[in-house]
PDB file of N, CA and C in Angstrom:
ATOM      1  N   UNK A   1      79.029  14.970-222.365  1.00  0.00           N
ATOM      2  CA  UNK A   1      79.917  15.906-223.030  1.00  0.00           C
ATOM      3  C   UNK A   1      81.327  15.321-223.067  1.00  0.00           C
ATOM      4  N   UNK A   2      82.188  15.693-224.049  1.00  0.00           N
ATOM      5  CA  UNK A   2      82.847  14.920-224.423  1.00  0.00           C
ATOM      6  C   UNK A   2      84.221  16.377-224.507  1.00  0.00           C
ATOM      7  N   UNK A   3      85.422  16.532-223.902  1.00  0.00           N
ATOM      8  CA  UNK A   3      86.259  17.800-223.753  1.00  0.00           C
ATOM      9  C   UNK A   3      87.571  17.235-224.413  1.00  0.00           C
ATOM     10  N   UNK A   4      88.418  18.374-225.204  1.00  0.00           N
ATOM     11  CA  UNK A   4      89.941  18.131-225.238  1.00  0.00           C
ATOM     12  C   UNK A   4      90.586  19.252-224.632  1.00  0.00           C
ATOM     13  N   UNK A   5      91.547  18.850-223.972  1.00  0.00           N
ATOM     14  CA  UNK A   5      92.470  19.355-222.992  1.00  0.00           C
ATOM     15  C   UNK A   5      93.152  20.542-223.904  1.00  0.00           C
ATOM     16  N   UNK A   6      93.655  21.251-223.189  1.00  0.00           N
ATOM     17  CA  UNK A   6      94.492  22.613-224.348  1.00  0.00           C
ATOM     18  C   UNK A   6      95.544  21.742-224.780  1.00  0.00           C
ATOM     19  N   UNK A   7      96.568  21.483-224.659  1.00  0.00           N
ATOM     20  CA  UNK A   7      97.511  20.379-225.337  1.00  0.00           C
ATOM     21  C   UNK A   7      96.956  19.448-226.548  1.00  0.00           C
ATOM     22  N   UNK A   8      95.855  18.592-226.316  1.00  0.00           N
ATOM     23  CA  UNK A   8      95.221  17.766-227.173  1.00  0.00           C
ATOM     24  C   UNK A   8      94.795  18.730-228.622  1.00  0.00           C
ATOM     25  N   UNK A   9      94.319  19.722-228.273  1.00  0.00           N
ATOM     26  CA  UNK A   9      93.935  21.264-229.221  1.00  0.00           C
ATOM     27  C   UNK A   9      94.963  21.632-229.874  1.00  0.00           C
ATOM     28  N   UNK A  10      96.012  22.096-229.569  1.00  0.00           N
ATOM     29  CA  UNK A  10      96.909  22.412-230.073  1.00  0.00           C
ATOM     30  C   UNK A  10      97.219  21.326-230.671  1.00  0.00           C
ATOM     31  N   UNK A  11      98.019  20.271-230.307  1.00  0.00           N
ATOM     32  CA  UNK A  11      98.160  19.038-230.923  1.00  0.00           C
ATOM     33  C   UNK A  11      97.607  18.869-232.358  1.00  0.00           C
ATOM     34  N   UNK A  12      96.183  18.973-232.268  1.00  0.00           N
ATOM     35  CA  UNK A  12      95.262  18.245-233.198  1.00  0.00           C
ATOM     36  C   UNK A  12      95.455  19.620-234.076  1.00  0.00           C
ATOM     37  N   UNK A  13      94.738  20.979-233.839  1.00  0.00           N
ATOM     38  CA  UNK A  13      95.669  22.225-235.024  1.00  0.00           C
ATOM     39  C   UNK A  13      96.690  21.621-235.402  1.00  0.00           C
ATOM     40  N   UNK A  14      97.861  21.600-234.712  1.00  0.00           N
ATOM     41  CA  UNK A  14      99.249  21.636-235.242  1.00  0.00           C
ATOM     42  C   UNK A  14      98.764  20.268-236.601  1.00  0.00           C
ATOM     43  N   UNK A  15      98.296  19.203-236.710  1.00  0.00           N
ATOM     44  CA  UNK A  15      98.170  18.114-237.138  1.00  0.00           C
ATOM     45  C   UNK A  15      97.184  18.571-238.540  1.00  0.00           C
ATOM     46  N   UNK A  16      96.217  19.470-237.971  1.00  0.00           N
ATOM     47  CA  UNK A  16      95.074  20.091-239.062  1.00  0.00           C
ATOM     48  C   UNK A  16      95.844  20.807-239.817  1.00  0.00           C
ATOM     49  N   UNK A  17      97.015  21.451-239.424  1.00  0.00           N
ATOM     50  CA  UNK A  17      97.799  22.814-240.425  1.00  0.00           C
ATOM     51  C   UNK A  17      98.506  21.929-241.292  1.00  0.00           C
ATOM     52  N   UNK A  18      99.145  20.835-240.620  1.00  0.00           N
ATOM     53  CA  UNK A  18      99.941  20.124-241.868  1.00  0.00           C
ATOM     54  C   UNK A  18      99.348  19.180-242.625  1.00  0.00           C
ATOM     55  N   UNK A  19      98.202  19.013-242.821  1.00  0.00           N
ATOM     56  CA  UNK A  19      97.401  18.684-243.856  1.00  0.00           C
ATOM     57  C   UNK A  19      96.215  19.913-244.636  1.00  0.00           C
ATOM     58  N   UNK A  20      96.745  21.194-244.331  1.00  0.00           N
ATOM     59  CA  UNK A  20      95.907  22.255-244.979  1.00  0.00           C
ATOM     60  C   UNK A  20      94.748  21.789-244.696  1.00  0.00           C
ATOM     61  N   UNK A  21      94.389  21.610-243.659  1.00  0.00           N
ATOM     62  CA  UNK A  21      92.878  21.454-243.534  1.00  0.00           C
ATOM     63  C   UNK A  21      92.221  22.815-242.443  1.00  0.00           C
ATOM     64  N   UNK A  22      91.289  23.334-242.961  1.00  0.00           N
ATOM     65  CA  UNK A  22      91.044  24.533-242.009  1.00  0.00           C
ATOM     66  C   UNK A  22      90.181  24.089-240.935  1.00  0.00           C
ATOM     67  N   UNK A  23      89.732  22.626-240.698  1.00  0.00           N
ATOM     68  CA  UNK A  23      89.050  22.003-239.592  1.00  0.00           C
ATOM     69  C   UNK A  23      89.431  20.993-239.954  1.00  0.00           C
ATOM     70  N   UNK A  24      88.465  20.278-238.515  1.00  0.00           N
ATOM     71  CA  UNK A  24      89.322  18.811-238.397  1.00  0.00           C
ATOM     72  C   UNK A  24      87.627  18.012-237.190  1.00  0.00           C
ATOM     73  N   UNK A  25      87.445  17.012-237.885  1.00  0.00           N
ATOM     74  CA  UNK A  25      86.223  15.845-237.426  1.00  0.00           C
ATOM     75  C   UNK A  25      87.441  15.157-236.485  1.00  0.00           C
ATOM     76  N   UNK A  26      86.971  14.875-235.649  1.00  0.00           N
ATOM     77  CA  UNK A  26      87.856  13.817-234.887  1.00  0.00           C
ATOM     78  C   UNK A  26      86.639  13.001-234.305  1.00  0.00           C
ATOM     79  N   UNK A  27      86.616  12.023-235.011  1.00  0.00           N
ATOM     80  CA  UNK A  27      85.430  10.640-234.615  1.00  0.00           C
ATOM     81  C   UNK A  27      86.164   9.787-233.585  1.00  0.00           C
ATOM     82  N   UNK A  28      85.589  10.065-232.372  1.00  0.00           N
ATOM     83  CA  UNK A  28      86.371   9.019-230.842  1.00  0.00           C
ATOM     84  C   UNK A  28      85.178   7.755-230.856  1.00  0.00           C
ATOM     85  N   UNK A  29      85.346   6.758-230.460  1.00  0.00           N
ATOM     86  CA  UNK A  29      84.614   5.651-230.208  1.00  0.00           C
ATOM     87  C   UNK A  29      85.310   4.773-229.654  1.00  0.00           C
ATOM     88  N   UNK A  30      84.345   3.542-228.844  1.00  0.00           N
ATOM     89  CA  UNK A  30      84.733   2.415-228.366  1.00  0.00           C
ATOM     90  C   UNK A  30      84.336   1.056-228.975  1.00  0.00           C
ATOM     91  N   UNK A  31      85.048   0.299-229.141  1.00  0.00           N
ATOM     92  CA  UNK A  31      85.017  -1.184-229.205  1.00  0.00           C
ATOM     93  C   UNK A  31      85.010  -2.362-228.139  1.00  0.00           C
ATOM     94  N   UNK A  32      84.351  -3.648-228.089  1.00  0.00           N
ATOM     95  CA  UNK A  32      84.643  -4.442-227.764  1.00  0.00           C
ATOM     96  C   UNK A  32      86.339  -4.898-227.898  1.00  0.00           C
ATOM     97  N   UNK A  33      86.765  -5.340-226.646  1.00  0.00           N
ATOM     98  CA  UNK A  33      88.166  -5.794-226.938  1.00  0.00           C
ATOM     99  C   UNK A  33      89.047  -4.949-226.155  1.00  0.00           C
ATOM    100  N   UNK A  34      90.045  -5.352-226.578  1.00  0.00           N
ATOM    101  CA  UNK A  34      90.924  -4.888-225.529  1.00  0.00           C
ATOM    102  C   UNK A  34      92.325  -5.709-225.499  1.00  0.00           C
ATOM    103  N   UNK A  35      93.522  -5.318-224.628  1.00  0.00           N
ATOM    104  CA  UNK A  35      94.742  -6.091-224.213  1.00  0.00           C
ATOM    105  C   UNK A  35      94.096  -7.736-223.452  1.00  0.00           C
ATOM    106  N   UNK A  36      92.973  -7.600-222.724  1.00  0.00           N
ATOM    107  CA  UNK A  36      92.382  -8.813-222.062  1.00  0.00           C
ATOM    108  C   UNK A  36      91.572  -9.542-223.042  1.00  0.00           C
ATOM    109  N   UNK A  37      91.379  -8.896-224.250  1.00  0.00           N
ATOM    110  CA  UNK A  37      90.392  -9.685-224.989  1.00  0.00           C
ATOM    111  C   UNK A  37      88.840  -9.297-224.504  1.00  0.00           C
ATOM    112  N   UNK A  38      88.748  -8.869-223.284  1.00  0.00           N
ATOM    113  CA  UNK A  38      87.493  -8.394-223.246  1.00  0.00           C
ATOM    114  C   UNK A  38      87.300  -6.686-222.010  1.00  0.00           C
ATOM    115  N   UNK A  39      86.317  -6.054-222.658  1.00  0.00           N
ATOM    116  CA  UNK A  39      86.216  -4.710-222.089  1.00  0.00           C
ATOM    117  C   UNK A  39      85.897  -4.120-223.162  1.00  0.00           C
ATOM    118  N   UNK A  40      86.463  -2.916-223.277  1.00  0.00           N
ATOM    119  CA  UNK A  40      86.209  -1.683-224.339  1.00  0.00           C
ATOM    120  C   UNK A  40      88.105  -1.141-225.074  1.00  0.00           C
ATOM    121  N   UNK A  41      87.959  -0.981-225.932  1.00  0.00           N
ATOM    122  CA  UNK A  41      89.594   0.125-226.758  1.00  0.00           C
ATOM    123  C   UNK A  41      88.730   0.958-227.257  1.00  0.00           C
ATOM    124  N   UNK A  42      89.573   2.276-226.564  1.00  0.00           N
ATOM    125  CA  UNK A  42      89.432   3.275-227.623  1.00  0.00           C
ATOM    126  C   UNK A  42      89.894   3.515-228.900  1.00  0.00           C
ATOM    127  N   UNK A  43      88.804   4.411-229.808  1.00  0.00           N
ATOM    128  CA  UNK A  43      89.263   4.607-231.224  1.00  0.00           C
ATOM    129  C   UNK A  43      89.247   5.931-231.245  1.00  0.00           C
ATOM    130  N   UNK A  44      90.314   6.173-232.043  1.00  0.00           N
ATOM    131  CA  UNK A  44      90.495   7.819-232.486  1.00  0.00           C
ATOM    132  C   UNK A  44      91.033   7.876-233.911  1.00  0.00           C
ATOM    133  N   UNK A  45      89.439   8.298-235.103  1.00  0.00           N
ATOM    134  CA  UNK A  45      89.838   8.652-236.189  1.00  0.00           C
ATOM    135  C   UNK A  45      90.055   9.696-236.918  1.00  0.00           C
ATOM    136  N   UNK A  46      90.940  10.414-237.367  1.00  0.00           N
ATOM    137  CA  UNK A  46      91.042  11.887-237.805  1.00  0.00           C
ATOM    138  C   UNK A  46      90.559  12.071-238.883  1.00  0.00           C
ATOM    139  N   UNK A  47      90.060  13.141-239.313  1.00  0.00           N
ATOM    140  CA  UNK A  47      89.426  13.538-240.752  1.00  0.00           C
ATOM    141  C   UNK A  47      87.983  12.394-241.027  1.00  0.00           C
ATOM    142  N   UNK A  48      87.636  12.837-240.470  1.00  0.00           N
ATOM    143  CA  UNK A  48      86.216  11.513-240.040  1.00  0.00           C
ATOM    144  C   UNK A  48      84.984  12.364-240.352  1.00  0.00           C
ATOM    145  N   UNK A  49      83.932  11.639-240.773  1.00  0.00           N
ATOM    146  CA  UNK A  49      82.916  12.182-241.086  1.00  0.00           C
ATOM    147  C   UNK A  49      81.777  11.870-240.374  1.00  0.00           C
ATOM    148  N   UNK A  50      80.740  13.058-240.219  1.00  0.00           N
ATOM    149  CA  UNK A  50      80.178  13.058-239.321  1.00  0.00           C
ATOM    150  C   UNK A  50      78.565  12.352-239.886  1.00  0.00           C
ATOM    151  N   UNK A  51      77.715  11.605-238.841  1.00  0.00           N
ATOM    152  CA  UNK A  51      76.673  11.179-239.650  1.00  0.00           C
ATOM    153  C   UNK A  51      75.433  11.784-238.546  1.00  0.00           C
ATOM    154  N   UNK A  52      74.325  11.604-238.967  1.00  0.00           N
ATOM    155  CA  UNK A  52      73.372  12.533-238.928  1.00  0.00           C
ATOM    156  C   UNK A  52      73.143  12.224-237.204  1.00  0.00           C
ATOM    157  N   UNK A  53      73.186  10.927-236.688  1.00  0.00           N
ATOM    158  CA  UNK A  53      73.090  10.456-235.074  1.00  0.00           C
ATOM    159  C   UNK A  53      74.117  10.567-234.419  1.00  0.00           C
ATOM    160  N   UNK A  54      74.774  11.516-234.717  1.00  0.00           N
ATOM    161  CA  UNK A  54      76.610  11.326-233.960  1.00  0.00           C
ATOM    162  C   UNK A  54      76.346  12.227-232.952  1.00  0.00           C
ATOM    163  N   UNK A  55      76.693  12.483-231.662  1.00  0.00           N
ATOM    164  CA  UNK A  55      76.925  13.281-230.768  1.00  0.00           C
ATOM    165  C   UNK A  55      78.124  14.552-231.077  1.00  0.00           C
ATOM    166  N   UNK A  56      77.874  15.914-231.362  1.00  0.00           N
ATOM    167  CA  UNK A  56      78.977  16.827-232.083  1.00  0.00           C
ATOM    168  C   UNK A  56      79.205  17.591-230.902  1.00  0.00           C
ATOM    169  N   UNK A  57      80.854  17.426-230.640  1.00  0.00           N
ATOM    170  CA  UNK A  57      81.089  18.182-229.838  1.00  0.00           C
ATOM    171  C   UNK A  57      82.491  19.372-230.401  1.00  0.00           C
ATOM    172  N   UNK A  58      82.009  20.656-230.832  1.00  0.00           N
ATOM    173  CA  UNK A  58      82.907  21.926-231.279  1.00  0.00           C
ATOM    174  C   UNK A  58      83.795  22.258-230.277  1.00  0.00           C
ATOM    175  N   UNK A  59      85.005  22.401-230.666  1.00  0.00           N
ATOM    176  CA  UNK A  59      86.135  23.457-229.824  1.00  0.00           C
ATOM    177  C   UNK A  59      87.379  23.679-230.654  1.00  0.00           C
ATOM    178  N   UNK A  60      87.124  24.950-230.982  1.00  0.00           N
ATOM    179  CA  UNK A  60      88.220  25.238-231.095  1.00  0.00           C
ATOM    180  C   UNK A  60      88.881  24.790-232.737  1.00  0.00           C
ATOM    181  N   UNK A  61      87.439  24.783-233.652  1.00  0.00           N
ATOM    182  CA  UNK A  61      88.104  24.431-235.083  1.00  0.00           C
ATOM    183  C   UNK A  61      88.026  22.799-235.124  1.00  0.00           C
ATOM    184  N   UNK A  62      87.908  22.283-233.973  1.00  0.00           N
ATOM    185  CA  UNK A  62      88.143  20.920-233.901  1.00  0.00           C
ATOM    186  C   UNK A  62      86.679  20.061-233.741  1.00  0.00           C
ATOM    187  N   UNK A  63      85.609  19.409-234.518  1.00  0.00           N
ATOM    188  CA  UNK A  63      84.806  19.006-234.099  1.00  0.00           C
ATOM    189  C   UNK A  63      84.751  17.330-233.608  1.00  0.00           C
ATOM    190  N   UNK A  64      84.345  16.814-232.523  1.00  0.00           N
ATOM    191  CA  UNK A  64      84.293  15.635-232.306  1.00  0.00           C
ATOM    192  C   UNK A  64      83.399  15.276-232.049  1.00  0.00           C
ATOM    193  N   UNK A  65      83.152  14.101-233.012  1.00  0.00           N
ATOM    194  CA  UNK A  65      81.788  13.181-233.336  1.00  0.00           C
ATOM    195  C   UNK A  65      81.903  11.982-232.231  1.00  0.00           C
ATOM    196  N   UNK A  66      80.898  11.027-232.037  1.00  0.00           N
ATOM    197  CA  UNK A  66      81.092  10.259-231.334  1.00  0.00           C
ATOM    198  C   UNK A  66      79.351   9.961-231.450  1.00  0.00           C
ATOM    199  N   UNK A  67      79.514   8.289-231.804  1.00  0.00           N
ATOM    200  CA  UNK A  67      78.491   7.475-232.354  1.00  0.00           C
ATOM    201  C   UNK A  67      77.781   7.646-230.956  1.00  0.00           C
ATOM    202  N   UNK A  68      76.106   6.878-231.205  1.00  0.00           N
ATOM    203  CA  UNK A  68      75.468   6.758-230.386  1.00  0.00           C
ATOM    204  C   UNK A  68      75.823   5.520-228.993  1.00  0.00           C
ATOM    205  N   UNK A  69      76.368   4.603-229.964  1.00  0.00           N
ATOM    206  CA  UNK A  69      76.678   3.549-228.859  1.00  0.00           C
ATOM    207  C   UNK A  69      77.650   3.752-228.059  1.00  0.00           C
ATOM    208  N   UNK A  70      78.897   4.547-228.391  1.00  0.00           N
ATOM    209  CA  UNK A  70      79.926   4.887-227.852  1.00  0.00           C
ATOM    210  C   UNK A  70      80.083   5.757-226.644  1.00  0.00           C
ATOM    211  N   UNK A  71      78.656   6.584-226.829  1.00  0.00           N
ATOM    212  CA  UNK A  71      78.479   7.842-226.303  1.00  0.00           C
ATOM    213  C   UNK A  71      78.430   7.347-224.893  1.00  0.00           C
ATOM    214  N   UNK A  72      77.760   6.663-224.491  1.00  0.00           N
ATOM    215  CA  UNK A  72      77.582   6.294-222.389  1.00  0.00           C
ATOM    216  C   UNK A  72      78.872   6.046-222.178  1.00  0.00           C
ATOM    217  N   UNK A  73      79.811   5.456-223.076  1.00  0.00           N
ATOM    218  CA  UNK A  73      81.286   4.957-222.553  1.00  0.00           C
ATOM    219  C   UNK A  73      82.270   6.085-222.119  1.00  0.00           C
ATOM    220  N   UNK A  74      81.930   6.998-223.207  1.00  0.00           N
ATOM    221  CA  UNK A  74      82.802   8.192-223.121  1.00  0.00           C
ATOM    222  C   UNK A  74      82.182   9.576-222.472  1.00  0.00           C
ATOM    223  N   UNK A  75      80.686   9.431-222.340  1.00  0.00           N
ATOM    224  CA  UNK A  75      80.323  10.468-221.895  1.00  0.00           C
ATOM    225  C   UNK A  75      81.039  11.531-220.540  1.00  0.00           C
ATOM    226  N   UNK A  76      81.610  12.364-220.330  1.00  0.00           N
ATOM    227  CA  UNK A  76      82.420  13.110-219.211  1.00  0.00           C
ATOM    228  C   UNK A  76      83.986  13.109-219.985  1.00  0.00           C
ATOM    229  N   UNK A  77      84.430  11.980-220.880  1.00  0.00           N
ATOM    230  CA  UNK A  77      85.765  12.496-220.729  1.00  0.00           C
ATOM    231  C   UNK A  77      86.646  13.265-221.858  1.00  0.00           C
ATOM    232  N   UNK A  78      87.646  13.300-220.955  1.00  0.00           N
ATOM    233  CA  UNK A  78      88.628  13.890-221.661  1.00  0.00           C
ATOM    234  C   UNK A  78      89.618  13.258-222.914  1.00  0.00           C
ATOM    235  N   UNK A  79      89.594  13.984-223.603  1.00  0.00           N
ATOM    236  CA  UNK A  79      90.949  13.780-224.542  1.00  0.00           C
ATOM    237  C   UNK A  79      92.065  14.594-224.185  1.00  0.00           C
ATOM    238  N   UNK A  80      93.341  13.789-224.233  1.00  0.00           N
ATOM    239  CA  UNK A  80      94.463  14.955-223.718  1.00  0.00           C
ATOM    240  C   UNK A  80      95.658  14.268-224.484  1.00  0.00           C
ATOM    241  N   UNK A  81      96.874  15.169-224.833  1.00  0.00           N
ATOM    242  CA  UNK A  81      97.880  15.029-225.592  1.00  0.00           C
ATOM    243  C   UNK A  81      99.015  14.961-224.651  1.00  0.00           C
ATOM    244  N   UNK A  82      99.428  13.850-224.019  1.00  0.00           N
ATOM    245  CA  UNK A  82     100.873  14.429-223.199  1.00  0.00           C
ATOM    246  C   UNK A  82     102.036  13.863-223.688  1.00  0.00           C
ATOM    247  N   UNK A  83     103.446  14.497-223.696  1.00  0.00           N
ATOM    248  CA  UNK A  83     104.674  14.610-224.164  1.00  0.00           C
ATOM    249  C   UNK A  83     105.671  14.800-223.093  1.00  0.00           C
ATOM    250  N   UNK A  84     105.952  13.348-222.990  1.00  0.00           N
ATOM    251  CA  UNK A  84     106.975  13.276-221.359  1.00  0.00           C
ATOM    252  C   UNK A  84     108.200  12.360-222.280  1.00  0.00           C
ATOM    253  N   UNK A  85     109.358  12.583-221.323  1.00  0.00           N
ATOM    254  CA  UNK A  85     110.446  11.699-221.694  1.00  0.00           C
ATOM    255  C   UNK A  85     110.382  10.681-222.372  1.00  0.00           C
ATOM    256  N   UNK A  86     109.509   9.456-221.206  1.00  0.00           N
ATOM    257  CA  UNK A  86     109.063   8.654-222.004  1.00  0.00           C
ATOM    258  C   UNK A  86     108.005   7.956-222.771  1.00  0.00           C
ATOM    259  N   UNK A  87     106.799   9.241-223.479  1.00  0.00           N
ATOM    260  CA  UNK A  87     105.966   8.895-224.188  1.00  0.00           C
ATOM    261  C   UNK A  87     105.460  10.116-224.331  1.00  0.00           C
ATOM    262  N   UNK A  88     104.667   9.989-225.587  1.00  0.00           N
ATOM    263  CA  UNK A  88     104.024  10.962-226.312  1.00  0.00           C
ATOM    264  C   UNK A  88     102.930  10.418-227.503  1.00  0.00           C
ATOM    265  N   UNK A  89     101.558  11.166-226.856  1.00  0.00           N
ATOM    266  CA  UNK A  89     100.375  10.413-227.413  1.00  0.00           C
ATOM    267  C   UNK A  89      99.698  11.197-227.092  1.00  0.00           C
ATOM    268  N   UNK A  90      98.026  10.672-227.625  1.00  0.00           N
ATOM    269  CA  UNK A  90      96.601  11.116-226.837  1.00  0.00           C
ATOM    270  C   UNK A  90      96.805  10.412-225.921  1.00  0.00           C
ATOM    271  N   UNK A  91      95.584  10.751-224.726  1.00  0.00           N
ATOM    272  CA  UNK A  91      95.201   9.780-223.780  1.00  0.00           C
ATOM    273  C   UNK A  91      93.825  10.349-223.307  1.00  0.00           C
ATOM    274  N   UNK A  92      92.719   9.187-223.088  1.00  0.00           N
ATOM    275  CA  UNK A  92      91.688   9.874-222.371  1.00  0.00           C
ATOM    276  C   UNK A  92      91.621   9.570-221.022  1.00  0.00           C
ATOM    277  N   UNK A  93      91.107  10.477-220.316  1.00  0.00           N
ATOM    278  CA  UNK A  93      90.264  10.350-218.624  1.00  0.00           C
ATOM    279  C   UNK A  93      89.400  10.473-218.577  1.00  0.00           C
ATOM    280  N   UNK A  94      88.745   9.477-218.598  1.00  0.00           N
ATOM    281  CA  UNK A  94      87.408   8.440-218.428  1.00  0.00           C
ATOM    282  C   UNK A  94      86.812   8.528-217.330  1.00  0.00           C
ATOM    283  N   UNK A  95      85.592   9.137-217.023  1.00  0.00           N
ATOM    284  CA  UNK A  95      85.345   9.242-215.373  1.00  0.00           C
ATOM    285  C   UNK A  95      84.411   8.061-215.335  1.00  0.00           C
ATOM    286  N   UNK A  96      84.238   6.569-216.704  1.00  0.00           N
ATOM    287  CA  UNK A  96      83.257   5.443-216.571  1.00  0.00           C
ATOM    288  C   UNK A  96      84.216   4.349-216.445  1.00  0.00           C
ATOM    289  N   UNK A  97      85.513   4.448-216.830  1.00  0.00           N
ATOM    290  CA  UNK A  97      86.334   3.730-216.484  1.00  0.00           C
ATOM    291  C   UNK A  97      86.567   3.234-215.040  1.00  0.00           C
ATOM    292  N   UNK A  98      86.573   1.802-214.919  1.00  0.00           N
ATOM    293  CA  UNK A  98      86.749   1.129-213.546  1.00  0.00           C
ATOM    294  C   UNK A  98      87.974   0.718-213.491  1.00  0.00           C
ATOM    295  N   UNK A  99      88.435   0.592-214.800  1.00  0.00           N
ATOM    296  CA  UNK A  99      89.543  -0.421-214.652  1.00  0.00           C
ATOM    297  C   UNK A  99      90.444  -0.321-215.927  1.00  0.00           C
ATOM    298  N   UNK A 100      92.097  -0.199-216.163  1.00  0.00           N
ATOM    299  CA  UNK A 100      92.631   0.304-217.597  1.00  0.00           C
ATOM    300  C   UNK A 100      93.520  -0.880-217.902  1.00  0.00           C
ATOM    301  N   UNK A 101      93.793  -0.549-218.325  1.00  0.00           N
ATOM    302  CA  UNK A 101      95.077  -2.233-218.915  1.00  0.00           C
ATOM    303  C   UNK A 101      96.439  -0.751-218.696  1.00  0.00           C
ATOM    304  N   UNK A 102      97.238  -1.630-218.415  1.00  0.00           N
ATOM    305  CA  UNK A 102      98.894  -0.746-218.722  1.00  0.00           C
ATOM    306  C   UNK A 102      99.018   0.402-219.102  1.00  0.00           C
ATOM    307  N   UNK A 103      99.013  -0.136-220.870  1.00  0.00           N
ATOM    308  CA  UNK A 103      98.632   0.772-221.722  1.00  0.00           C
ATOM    309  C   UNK A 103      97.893   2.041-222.231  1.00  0.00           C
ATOM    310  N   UNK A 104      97.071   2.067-221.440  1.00  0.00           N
ATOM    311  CA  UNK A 104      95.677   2.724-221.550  1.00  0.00           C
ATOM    312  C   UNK A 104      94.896   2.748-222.618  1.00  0.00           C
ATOM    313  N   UNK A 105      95.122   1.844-223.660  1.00  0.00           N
ATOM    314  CA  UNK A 105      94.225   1.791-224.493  1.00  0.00           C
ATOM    315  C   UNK A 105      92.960   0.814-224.780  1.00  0.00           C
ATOM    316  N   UNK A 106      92.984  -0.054-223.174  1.00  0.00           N
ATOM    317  CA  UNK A 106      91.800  -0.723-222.964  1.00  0.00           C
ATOM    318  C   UNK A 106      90.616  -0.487-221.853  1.00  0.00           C
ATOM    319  N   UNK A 107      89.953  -0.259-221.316  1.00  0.00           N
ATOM    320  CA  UNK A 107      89.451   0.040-219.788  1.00  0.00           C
ATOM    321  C   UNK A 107      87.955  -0.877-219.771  1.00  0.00           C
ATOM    322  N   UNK A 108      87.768  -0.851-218.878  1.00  0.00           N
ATOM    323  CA  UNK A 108      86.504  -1.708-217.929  1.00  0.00           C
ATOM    324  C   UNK A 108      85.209  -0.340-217.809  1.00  0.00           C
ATOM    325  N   UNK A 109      84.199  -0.889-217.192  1.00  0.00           N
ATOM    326  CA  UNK A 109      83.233  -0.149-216.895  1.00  0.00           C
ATOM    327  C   UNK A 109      82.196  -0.512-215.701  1.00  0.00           C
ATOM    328  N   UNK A 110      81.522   0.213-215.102  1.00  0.00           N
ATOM    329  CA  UNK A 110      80.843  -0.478-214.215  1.00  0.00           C
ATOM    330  C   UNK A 110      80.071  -1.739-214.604  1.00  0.00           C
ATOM    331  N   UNK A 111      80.125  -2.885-213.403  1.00  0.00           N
ATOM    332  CA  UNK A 111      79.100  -3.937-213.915  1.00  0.00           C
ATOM    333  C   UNK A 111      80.236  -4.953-214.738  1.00  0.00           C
ATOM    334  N   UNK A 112      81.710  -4.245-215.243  1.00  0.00           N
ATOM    335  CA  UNK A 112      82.287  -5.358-215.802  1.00  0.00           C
ATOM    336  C   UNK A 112      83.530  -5.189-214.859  1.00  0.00           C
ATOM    337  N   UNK A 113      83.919  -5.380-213.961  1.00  0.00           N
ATOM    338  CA  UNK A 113      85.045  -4.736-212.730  1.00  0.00           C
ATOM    339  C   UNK A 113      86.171  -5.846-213.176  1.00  0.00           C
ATOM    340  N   UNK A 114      86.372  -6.882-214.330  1.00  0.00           N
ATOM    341  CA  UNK A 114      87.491  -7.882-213.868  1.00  0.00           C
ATOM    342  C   UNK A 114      88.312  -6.888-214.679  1.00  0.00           C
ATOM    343  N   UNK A 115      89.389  -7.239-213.623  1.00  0.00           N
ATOM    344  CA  UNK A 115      90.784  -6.372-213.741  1.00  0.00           C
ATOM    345  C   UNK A 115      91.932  -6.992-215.289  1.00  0.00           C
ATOM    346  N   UNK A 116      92.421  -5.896-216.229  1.00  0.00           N
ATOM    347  CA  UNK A 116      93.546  -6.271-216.821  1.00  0.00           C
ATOM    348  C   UNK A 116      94.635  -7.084-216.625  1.00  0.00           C
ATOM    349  N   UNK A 117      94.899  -7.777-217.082  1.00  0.00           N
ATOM    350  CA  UNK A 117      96.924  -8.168-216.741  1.00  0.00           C
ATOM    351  C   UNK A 117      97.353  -7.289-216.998  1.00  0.00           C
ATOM    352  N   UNK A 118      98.153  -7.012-216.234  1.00  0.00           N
ATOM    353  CA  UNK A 118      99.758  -6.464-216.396  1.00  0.00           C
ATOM    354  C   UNK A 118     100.697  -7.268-217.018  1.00  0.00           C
ATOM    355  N   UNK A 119     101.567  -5.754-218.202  1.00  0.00           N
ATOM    356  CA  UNK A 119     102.060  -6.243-219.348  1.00  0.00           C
ATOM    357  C   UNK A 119     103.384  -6.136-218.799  1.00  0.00           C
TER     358      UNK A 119
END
């Protein structure tokens, strides 16, 4: 199962209203790659379409798809929207994640434990 945080919700409404859209696909997935060149990056595409093997997860007006291959990577986590002094973004919490780069837009998994550089 795959959750967005109340912030991330709102967020993603606020984002659905200013494109008059009365819902919103949000297709999450992972890639090969990364800040190290190797691991997993997350992807987050909006207004995404859903295909017949996608994992659908509803809340809140907001549906999120998420391919079959992607699905063990992300399975448990979160999507969340936070807005601090200095930054403002999504971010997920990954309970398969071993290991993140800086950034957080790269992470490790069990079985692949070598650690990011620091940027």
């Amino acid at each position: 199962m795959i959750t967005i945080s109340p912030s991330a919700v709102e967020r993603l409404q606020r984002l659905s209203k200013a494109q008059s859209a009365d819902s919103m696909i949000l297709r999450l997935g992972v890639s090969p790659g990364g800040c190290s060149g190797s691991g997993y990056q997350y992807q987050i595409t909006p207004n995404a379409t859903q295909d017949n093997n996608d994992h659908v997860f509803p809340n809140s007006g907001i549906e999120i798809v998420v391919d079959p291959t992607s699905y063990p990577y992300l399975d448990g986590a979160e999507l969340d929207y936070e807005d601090t002094l200095m930054t403002s973004g999504f971010v997920f919490h990954n309970p398969n994640a071993t290991s993140a780069c800086a950034c957080g837009k790269s992470f490790h998994v069990r079985g692949e434990e070598e650690q990011f550089p620091t940027h």
